[in-house]
PDB file of N, CA and C in Angstrom:
ATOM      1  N   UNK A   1       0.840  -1.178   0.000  1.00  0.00           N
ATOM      2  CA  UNK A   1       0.000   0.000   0.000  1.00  0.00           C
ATOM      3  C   UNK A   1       0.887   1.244   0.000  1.00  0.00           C
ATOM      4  N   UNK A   2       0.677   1.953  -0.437  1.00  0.00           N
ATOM      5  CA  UNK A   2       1.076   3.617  -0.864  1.00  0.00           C
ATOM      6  C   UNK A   2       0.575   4.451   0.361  1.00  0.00           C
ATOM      7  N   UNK A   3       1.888   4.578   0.764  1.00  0.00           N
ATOM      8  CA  UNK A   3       1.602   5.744   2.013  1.00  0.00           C
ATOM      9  C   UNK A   3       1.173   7.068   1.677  1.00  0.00           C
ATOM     10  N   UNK A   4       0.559   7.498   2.882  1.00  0.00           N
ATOM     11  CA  UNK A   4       0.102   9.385   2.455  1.00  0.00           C
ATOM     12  C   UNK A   4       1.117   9.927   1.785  1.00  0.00           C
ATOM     13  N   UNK A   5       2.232  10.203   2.588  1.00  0.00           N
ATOM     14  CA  UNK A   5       3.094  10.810   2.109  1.00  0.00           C
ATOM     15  C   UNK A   5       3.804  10.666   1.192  1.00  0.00           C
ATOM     16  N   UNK A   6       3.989   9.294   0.738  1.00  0.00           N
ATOM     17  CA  UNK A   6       4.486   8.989  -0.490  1.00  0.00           C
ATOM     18  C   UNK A   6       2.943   9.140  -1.661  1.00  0.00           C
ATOM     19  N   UNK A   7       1.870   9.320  -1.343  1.00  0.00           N
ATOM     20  CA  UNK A   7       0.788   9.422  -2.231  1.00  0.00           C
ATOM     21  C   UNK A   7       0.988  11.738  -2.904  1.00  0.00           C
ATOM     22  N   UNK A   8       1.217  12.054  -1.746  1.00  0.00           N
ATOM     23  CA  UNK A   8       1.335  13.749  -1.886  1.00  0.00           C
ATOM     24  C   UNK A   8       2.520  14.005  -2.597  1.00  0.00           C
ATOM     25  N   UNK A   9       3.416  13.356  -2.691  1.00  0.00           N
ATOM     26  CA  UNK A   9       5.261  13.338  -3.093  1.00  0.00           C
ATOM     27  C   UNK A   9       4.759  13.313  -4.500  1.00  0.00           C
ATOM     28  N   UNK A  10       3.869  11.921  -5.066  1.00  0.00           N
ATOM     29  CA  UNK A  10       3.730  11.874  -6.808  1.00  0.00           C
ATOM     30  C   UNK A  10       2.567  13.121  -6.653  1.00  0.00           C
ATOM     31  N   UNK A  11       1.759  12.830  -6.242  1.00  0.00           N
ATOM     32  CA  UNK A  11       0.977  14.413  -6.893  1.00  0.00           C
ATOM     33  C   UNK A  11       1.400  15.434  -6.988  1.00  0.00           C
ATOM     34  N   UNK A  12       2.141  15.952  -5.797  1.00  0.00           N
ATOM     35  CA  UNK A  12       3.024  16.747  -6.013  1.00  0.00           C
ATOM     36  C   UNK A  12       3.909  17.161  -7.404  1.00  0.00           C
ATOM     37  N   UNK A  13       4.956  15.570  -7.955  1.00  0.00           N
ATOM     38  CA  UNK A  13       5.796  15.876  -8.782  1.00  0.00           C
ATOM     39  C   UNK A  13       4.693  15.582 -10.117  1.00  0.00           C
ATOM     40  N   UNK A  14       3.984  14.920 -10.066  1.00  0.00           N
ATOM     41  CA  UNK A  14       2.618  15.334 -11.044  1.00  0.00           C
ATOM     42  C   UNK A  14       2.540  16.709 -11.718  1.00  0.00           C
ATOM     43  N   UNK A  15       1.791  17.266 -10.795  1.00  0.00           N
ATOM     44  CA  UNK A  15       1.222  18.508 -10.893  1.00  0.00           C
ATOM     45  C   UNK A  15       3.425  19.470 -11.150  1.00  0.00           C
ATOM     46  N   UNK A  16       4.006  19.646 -10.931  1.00  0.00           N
ATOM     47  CA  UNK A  16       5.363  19.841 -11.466  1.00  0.00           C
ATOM     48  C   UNK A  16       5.626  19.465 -12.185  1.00  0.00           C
ATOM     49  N   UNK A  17       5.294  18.682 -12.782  1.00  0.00           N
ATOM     50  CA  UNK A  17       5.544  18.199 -14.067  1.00  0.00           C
ATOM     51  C   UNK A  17       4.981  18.727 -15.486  1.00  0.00           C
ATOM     52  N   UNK A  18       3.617  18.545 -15.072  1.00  0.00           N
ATOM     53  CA  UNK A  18       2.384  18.789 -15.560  1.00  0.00           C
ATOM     54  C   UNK A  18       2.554  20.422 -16.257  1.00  0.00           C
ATOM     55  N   UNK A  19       2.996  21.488 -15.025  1.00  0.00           N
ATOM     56  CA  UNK A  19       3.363  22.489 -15.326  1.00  0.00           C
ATOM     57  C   UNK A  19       4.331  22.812 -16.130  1.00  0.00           C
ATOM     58  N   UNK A  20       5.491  22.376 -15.873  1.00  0.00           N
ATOM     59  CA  UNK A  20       6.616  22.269 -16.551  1.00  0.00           C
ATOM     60  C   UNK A  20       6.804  22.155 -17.787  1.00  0.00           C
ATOM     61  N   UNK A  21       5.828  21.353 -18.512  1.00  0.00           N
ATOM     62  CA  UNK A  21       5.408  20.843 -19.741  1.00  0.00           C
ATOM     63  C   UNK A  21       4.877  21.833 -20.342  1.00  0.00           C
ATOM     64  N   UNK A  22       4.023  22.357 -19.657  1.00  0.00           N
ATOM     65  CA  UNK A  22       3.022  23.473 -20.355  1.00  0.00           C
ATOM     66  C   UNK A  22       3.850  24.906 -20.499  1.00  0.00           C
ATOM     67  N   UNK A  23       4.786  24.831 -19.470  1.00  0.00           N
ATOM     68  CA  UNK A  23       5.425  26.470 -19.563  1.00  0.00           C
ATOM     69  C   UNK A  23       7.006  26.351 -20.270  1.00  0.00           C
ATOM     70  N   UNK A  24       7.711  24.749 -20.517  1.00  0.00           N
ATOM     71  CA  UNK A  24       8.867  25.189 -21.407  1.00  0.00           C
ATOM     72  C   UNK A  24       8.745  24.315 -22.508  1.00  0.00           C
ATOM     73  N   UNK A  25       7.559  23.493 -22.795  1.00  0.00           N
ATOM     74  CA  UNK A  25       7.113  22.751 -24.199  1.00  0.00           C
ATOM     75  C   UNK A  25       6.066  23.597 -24.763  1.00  0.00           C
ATOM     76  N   UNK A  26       5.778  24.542 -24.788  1.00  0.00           N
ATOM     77  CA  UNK A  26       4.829  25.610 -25.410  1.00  0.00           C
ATOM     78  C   UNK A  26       4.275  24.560 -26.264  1.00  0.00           C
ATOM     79  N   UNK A  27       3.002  25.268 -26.634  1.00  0.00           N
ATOM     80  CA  UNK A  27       2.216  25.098 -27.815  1.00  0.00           C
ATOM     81  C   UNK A  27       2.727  23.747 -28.770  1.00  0.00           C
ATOM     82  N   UNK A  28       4.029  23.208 -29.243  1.00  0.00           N
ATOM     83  CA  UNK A  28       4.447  22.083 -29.576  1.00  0.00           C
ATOM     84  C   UNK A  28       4.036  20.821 -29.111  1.00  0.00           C
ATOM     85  N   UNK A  29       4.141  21.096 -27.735  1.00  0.00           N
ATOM     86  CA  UNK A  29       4.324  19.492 -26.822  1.00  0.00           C
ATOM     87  C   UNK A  29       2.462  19.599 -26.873  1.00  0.00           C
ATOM     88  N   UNK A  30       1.830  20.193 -26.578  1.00  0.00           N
ATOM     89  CA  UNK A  30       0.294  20.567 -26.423  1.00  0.00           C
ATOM     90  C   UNK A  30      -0.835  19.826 -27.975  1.00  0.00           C
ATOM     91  N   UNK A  31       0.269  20.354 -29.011  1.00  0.00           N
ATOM     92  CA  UNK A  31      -0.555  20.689 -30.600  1.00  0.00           C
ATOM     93  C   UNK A  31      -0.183  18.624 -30.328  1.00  0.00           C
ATOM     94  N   UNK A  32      -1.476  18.944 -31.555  1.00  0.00           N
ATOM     95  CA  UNK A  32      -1.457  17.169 -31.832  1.00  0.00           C
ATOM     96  C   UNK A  32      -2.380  16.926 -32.933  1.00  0.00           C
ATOM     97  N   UNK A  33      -3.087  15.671 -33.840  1.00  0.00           N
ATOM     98  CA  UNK A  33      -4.344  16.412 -34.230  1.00  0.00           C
ATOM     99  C   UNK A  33      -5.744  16.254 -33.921  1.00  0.00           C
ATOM    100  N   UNK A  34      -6.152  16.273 -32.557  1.00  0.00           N
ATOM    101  CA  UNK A  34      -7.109  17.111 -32.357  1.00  0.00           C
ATOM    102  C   UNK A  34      -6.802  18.273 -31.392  1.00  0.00           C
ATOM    103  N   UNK A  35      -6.337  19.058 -31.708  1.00  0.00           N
ATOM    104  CA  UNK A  35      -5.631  20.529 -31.509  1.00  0.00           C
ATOM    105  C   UNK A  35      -7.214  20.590 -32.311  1.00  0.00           C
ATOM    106  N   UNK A  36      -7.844  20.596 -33.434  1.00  0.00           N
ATOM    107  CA  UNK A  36      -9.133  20.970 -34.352  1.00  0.00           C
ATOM    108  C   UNK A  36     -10.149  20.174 -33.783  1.00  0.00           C
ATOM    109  N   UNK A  37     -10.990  20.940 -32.778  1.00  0.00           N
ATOM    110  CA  UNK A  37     -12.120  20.842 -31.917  1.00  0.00           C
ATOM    111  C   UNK A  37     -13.084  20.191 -32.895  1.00  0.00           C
ATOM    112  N   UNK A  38     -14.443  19.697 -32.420  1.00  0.00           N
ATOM    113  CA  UNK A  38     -15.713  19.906 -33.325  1.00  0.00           C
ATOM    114  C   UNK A  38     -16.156  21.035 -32.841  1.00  0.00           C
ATOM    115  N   UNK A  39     -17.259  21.308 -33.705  1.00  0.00           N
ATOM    116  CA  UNK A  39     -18.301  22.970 -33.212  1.00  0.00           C
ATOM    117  C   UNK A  39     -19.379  22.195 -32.313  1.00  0.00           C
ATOM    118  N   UNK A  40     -19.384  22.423 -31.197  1.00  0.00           N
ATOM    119  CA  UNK A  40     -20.571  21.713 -30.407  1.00  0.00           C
ATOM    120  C   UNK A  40     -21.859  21.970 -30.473  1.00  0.00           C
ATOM    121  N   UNK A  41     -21.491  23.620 -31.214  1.00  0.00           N
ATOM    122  CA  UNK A  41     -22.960  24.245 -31.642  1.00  0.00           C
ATOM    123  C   UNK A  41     -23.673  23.231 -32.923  1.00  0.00           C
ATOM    124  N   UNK A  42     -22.916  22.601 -34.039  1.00  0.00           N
ATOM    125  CA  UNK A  42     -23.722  21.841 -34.797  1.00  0.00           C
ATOM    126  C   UNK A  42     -23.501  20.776 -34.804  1.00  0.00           C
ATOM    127  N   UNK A  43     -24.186  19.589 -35.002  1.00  0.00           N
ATOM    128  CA  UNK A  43     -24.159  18.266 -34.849  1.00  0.00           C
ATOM    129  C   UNK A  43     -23.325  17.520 -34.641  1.00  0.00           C
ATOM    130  N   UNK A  44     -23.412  16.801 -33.756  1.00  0.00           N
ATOM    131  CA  UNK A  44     -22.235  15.813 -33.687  1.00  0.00           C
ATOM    132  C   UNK A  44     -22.448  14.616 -34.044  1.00  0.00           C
ATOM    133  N   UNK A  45     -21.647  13.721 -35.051  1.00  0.00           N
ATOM    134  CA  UNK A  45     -21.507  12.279 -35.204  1.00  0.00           C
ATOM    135  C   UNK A  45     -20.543  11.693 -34.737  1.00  0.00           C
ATOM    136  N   UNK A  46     -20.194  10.711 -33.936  1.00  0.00           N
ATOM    137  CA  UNK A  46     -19.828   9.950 -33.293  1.00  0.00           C
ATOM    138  C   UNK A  46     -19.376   8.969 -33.940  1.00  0.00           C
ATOM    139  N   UNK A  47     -18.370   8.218 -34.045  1.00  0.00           N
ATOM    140  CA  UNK A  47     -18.235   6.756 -34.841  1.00  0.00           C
ATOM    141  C   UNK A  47     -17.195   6.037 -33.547  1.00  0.00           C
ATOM    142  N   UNK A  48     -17.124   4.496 -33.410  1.00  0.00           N
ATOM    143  CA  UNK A  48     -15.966   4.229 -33.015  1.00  0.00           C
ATOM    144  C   UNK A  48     -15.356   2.970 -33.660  1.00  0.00           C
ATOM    145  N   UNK A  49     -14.647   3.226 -34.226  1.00  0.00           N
ATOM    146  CA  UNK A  49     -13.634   2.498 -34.941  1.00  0.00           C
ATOM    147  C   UNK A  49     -12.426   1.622 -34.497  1.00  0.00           C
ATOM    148  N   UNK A  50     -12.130  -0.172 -34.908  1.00  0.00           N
ATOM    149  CA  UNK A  50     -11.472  -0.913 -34.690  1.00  0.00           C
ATOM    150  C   UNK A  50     -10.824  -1.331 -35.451  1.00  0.00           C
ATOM    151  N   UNK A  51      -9.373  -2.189 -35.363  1.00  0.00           N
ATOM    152  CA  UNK A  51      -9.173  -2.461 -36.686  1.00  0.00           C
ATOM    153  C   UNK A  51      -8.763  -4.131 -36.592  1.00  0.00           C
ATOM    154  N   UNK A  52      -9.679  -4.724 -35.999  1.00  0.00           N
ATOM    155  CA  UNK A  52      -9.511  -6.296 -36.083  1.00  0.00           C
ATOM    156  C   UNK A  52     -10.660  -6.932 -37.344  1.00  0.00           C
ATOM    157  N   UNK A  53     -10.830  -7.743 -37.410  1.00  0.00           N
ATOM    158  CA  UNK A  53     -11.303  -8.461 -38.131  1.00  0.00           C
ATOM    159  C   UNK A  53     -12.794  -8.991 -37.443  1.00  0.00           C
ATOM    160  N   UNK A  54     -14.147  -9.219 -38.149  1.00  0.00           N
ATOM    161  CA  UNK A  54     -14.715 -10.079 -36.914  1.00  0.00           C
ATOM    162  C   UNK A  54     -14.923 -11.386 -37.250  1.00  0.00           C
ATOM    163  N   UNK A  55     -15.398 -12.074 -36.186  1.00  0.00           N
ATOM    164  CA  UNK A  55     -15.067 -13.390 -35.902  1.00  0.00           C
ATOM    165  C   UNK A  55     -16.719 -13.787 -36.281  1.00  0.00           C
ATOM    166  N   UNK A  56     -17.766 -12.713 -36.312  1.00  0.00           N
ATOM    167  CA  UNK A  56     -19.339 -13.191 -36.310  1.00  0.00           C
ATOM    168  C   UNK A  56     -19.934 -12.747 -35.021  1.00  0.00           C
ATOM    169  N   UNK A  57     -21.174 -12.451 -35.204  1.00  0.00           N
ATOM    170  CA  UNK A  57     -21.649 -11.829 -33.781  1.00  0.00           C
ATOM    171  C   UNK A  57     -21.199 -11.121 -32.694  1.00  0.00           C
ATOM    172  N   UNK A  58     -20.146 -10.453 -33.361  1.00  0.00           N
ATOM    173  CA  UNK A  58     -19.859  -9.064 -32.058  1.00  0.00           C
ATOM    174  C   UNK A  58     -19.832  -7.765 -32.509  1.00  0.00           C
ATOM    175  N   UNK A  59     -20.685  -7.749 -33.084  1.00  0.00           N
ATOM    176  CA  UNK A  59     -21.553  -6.364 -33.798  1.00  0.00           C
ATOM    177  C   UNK A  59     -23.161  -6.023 -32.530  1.00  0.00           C
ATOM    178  N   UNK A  60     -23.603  -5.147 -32.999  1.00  0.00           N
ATOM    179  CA  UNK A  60     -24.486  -4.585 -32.339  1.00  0.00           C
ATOM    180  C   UNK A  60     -25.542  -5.262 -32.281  1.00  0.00           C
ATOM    181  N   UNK A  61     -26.070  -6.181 -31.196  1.00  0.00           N
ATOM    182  CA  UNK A  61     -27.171  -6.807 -31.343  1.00  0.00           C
ATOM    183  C   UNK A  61     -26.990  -8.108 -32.067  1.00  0.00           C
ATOM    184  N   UNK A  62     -25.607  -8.545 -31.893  1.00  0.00           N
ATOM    185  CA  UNK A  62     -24.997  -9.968 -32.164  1.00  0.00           C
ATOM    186  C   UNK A  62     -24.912 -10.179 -33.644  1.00  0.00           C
ATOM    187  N   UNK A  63     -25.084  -8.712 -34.531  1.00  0.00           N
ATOM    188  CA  UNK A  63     -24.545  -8.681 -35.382  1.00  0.00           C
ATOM    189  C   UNK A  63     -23.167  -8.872 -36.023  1.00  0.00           C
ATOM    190  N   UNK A  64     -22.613  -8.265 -37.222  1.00  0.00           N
ATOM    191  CA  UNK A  64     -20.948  -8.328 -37.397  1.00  0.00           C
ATOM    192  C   UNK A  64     -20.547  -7.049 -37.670  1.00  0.00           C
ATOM    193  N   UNK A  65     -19.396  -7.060 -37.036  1.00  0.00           N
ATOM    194  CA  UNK A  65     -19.005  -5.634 -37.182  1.00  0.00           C
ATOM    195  C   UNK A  65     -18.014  -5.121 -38.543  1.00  0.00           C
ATOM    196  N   UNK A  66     -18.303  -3.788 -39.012  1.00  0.00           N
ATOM    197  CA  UNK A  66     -17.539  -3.850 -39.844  1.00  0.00           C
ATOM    198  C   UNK A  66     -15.747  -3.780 -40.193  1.00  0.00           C
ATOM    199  N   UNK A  67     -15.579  -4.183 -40.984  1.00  0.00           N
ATOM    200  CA  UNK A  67     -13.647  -4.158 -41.309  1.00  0.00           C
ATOM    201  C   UNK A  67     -13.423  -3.751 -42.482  1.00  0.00           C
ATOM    202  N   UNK A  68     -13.021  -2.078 -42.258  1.00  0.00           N
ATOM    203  CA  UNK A  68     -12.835  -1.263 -43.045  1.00  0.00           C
ATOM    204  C   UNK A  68     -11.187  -0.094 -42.499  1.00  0.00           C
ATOM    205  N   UNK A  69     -11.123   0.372 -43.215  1.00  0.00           N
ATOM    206  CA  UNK A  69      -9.204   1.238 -42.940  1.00  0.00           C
ATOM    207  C   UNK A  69      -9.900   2.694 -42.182  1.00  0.00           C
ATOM    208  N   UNK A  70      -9.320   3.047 -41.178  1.00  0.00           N
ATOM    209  CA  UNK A  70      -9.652   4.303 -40.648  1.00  0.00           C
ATOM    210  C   UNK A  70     -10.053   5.550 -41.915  1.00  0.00           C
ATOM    211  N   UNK A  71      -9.395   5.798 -42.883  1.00  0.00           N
ATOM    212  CA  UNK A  71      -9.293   6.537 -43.901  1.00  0.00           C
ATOM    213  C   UNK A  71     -10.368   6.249 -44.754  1.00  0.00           C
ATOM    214  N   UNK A  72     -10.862   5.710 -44.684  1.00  0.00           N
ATOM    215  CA  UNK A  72     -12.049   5.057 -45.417  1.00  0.00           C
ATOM    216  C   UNK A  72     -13.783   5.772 -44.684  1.00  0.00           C
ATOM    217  N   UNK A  73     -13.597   6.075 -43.550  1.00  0.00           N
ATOM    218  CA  UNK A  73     -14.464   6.488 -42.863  1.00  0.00           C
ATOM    219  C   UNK A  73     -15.561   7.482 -43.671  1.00  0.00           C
ATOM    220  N   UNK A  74     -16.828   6.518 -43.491  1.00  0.00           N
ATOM    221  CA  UNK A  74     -17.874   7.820 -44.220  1.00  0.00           C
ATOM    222  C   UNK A  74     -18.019   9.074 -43.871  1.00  0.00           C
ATOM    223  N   UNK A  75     -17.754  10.101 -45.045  1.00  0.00           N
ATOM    224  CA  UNK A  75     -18.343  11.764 -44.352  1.00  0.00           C
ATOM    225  C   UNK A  75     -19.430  11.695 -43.565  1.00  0.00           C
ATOM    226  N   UNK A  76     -18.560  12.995 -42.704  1.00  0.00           N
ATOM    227  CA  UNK A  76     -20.337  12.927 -42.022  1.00  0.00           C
ATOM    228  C   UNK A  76     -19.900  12.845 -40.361  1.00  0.00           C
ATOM    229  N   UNK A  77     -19.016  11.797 -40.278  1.00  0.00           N
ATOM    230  CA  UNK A  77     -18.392  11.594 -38.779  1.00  0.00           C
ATOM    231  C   UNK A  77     -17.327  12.688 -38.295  1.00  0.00           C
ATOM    232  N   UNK A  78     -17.771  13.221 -37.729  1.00  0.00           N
ATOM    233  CA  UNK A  78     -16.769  14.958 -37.321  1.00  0.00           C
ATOM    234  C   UNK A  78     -15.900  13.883 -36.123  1.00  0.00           C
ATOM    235  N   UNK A  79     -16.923  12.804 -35.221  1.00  0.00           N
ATOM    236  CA  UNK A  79     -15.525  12.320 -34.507  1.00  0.00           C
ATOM    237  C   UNK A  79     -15.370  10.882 -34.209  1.00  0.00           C
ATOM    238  N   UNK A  80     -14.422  10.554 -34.262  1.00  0.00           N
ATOM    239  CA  UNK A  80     -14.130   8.860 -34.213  1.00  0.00           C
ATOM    240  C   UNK A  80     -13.477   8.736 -33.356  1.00  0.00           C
ATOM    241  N   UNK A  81     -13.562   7.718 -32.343  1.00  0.00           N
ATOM    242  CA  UNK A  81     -12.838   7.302 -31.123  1.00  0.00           C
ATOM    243  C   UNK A  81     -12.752   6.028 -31.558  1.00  0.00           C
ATOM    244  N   UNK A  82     -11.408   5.987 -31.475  1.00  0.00           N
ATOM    245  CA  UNK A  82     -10.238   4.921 -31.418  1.00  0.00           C
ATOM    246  C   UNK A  82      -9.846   4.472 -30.145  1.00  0.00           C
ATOM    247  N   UNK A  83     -10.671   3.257 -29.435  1.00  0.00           N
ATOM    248  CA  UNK A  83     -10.739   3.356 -28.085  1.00  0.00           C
ATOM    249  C   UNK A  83      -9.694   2.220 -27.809  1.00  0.00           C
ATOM    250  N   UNK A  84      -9.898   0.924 -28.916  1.00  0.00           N
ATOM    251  CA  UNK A  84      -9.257  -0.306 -29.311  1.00  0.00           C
ATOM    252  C   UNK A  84      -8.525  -0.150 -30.425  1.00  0.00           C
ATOM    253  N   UNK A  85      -7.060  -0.734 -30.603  1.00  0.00           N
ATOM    254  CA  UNK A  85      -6.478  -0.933 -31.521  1.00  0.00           C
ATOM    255  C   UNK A  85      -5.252  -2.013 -31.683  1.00  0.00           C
ATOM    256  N   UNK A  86      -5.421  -2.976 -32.326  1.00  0.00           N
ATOM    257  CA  UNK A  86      -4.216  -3.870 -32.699  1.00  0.00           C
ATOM    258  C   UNK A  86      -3.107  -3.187 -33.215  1.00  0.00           C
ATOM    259  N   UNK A  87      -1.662  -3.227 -33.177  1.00  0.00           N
ATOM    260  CA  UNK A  87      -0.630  -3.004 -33.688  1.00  0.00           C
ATOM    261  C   UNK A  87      -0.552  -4.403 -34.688  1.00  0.00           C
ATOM    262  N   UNK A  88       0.496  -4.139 -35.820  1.00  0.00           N
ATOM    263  CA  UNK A  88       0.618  -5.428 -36.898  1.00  0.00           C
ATOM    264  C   UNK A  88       1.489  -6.389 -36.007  1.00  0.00           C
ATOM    265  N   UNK A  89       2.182  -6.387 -34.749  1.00  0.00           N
ATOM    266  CA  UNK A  89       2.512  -7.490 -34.590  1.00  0.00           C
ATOM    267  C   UNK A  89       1.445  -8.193 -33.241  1.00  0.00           C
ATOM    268  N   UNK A  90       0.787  -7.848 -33.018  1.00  0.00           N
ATOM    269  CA  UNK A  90      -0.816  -8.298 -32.962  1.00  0.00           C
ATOM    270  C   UNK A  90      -1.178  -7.800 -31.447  1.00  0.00           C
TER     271      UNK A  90
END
């Protein structure tokens, strides 16, 4: 178990850190790409995207899910969460 004081020591160097980042990695260490928000004022579509293969019935309602390339994604989806992902060596 993680003592108090050793629990306040990482938050501590956390939050120092945390700062640190933000005040001598400017805008660089921060930018990424979604640095480009959606507009919350107009619609949002949602997608979430995997990139395995399916096996049969682990789609929505024991359906199959689809297996398609991120880049491929229909217009229309302002955002996709990539929650799961295989690397090629598996």
């Amino acid at each position: 178990m993680i003592s108090v004081k050793k629990r306040r020591e990482i938050k501590a160097f956390l939050v120092t850190a945390s700062i640190g980042i933000v005040v001598l990695g400017g805008q660089q260490v921060l930018a990424d790409a979604a640095s480009e928000m959606v507009n919350p004022k107009d619609k949002v579509l949602v997608g979430y995207w995997h990139n395995w293969k399916s096996t049969g019935k682990d789609g929505y309602k024991g359906g199959s899910s689809a297996d398609f390339n991120l880049s491929s994604t229909q217009e229309g989806y302002n955002v996709i969460n990539v929650s799961f992902m295989k690397t090629p060596e598996g």
